[in-house]
N, C-alpha and C. Protein backbone atom coordinates (compact mmCIF):
# COMPACT_ATOMS: atom_id res chain seq x y z
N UNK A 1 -21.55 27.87 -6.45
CA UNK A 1 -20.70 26.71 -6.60
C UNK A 1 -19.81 26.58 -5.37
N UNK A 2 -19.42 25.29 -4.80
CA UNK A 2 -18.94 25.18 -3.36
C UNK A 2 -17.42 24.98 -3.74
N UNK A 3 -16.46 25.21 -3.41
CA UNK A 3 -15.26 25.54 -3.60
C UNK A 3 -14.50 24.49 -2.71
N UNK A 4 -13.69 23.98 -3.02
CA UNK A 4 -12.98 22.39 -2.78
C UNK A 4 -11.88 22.73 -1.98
N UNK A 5 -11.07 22.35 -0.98
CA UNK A 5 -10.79 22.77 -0.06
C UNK A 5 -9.94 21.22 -0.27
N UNK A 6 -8.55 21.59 -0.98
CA UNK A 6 -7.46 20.56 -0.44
C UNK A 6 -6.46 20.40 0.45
N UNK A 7 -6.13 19.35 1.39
CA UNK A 7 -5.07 19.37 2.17
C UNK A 7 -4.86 18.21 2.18
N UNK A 8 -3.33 18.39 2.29
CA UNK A 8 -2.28 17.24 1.76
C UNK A 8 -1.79 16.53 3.10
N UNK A 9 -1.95 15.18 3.23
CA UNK A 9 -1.98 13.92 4.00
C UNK A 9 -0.37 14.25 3.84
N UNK A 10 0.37 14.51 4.97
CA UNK A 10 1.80 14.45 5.04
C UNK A 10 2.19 14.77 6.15
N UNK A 11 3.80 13.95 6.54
CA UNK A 11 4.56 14.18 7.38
C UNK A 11 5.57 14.80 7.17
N UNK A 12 5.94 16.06 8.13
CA UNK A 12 7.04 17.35 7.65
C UNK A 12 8.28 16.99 7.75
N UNK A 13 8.56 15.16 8.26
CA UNK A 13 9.77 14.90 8.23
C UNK A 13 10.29 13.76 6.91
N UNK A 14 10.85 14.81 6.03
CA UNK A 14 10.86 13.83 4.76
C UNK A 14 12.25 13.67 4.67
N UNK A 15 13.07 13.21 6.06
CA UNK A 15 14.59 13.19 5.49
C UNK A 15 14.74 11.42 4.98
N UNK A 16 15.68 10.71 4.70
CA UNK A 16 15.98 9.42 4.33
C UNK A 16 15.60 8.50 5.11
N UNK A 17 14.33 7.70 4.44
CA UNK A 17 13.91 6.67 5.01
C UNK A 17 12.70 6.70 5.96
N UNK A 18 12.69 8.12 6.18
CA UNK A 18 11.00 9.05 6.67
C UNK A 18 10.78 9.48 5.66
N UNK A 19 9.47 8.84 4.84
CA UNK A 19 8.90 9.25 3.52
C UNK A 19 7.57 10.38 4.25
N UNK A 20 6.86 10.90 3.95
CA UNK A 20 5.59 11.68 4.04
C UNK A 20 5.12 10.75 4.67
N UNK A 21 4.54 10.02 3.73
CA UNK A 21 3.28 8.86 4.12
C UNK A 21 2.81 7.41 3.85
N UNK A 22 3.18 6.71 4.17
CA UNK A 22 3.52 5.29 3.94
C UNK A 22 2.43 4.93 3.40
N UNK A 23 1.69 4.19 2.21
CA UNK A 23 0.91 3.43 1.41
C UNK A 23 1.16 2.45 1.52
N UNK A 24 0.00 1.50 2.12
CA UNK A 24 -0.14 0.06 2.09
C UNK A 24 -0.87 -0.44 0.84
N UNK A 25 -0.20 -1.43 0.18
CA UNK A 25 -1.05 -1.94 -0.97
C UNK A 25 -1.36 -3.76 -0.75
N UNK A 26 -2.56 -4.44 -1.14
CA UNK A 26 -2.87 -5.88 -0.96
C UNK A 26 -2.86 -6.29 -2.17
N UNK A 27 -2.07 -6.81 -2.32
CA UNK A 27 -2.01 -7.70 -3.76
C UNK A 27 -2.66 -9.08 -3.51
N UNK A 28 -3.43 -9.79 -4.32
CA UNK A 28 -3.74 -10.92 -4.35
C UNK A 28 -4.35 -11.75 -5.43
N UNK A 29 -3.13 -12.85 -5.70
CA UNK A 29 -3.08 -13.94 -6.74
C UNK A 29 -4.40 -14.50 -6.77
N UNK A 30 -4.89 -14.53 -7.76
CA UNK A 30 -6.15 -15.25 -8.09
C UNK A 30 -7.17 -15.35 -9.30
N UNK A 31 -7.22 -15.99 -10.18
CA UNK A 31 -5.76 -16.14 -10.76
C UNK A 31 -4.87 -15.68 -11.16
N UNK A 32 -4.71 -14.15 -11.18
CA UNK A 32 -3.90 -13.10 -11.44
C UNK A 32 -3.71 -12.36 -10.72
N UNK A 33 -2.30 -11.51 -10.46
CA UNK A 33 -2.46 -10.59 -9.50
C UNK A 33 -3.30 -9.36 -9.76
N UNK A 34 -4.00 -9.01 -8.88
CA UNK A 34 -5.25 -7.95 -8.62
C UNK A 34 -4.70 -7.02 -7.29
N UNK A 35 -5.26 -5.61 -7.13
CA UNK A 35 -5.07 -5.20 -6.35
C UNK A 35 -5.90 -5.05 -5.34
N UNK A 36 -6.44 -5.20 -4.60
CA UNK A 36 -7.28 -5.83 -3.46
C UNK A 36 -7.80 -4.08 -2.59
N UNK A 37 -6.56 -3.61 -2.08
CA UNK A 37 -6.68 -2.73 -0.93
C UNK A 37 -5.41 -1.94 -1.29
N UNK A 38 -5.97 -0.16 -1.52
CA UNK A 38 -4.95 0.43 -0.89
C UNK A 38 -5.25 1.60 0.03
N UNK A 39 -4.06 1.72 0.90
CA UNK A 39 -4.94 2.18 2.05
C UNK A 39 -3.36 2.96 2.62
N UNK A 40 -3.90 4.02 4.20
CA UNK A 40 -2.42 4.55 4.73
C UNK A 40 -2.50 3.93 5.39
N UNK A 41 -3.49 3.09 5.83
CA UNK A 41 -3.45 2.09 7.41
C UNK A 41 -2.79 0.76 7.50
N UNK A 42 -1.66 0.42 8.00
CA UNK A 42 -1.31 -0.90 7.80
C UNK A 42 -2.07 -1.63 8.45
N UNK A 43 -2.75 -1.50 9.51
CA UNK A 43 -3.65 -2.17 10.45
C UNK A 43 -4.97 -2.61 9.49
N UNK A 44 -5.21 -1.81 8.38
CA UNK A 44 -6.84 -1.91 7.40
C UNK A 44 -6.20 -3.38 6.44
N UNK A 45 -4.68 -2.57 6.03
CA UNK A 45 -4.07 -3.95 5.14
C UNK A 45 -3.78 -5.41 5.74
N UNK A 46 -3.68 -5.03 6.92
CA UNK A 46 -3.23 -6.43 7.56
C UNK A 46 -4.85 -6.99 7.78
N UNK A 47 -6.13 -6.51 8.15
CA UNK A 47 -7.16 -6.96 8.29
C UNK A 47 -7.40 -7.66 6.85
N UNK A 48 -7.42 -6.85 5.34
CA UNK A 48 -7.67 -6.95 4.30
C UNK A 48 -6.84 -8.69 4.25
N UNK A 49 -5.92 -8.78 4.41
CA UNK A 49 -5.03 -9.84 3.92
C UNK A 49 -5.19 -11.01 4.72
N UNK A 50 -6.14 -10.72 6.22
CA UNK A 50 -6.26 -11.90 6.99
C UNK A 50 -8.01 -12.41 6.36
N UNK A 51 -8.87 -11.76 6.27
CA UNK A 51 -10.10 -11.60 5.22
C UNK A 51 -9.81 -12.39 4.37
N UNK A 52 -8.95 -11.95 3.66
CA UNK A 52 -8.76 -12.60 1.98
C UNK A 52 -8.27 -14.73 2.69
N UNK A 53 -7.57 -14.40 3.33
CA UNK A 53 -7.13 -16.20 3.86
C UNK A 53 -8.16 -16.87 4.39
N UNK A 54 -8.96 -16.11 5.17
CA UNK A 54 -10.08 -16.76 5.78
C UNK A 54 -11.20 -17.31 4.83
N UNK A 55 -11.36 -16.69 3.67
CA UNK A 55 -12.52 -17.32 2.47
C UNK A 55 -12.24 -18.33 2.06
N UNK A 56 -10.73 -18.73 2.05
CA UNK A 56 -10.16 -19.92 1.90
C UNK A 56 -11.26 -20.33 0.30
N UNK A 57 -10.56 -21.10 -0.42
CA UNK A 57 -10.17 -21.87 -1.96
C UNK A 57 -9.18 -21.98 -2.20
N UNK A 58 -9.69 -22.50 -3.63
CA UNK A 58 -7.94 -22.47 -4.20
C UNK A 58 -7.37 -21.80 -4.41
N UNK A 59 -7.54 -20.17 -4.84
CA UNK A 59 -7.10 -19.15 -5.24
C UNK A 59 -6.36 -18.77 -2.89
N UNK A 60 -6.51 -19.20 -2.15
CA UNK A 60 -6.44 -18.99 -0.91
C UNK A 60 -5.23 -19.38 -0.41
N UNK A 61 -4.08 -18.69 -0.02
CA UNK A 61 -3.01 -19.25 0.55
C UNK A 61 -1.96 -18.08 0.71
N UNK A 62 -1.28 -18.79 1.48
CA UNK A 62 0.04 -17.68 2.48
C UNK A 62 0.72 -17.00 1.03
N UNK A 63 0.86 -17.79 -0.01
CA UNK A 63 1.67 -17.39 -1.08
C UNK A 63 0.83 -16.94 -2.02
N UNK A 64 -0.12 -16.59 -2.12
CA UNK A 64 -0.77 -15.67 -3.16
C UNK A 64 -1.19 -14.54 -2.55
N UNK A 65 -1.04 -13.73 -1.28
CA UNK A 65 -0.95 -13.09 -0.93
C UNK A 65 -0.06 -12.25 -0.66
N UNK A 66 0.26 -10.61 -0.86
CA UNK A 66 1.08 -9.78 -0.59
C UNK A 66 0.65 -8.74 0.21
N UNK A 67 1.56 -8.17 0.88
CA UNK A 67 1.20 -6.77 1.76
C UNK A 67 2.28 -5.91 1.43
N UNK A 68 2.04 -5.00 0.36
CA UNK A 68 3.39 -4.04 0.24
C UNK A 68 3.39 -2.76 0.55
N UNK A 69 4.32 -2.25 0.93
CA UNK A 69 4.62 -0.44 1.29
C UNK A 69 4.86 0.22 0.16
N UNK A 70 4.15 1.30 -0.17
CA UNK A 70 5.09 2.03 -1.28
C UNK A 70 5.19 3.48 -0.35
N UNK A 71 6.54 3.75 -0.46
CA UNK A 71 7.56 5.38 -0.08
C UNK A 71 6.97 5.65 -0.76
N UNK A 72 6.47 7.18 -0.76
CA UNK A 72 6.33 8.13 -2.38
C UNK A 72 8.06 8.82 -2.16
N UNK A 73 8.23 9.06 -2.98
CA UNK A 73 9.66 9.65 -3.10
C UNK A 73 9.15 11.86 -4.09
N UNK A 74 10.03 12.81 -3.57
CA UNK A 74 9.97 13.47 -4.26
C UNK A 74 10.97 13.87 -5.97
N UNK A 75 11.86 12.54 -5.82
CA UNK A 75 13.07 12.76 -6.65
C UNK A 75 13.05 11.55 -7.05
N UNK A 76 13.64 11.27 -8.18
CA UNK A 76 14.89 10.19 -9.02
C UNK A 76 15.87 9.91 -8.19
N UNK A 77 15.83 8.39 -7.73
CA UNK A 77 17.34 8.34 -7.57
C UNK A 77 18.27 7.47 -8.25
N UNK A 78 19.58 7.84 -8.69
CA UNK A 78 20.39 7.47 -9.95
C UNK A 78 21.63 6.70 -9.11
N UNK A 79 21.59 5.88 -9.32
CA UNK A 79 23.38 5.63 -8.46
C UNK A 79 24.42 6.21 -9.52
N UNK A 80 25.28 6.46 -8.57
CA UNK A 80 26.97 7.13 -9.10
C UNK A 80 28.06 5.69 -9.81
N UNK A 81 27.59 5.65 -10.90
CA UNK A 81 28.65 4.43 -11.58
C UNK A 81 30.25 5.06 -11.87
């Protein structure tokens, strides 16, 4: 049996606002939001989202399209009320 060999996609600078590893996600309205692309490459998401405009319909436009980042975070954060 071949034995699986993990290593973790990360950057060793995880102070505030340097997350590990930035996740690009493509959202796109049509008629519902769907998730299209997720990816670490913003360059793959920005291709993904110029793709999706170019097929052009009705479901096709500047505003049914999204390009979002998700931080992974290792913690909760709570504000101090």
């Amino acid at each position: 049996m071949a034995s699986i060999n993990y290593s973790a996609v990360m950057n060793t600078n995880t102070s505030f606002n340097q997350p590990r590893q930035k996740t690009w996600v493509v959202f796109h309205n049509a008629p519902f939001w769907t998730i299209k692309l997720i990816t670490t490459s913003f360059a793959e998401a920005q291709s993904k989202a110029k793709e999706i405009l170019s097929t052009g319909g009705v479901f096709t436009s500047i505003d049914r399209i999204m390009v979002c980042e998700i931080a992974p975070l290792d913690f909760i954060m709570t504000p101090n009320v």
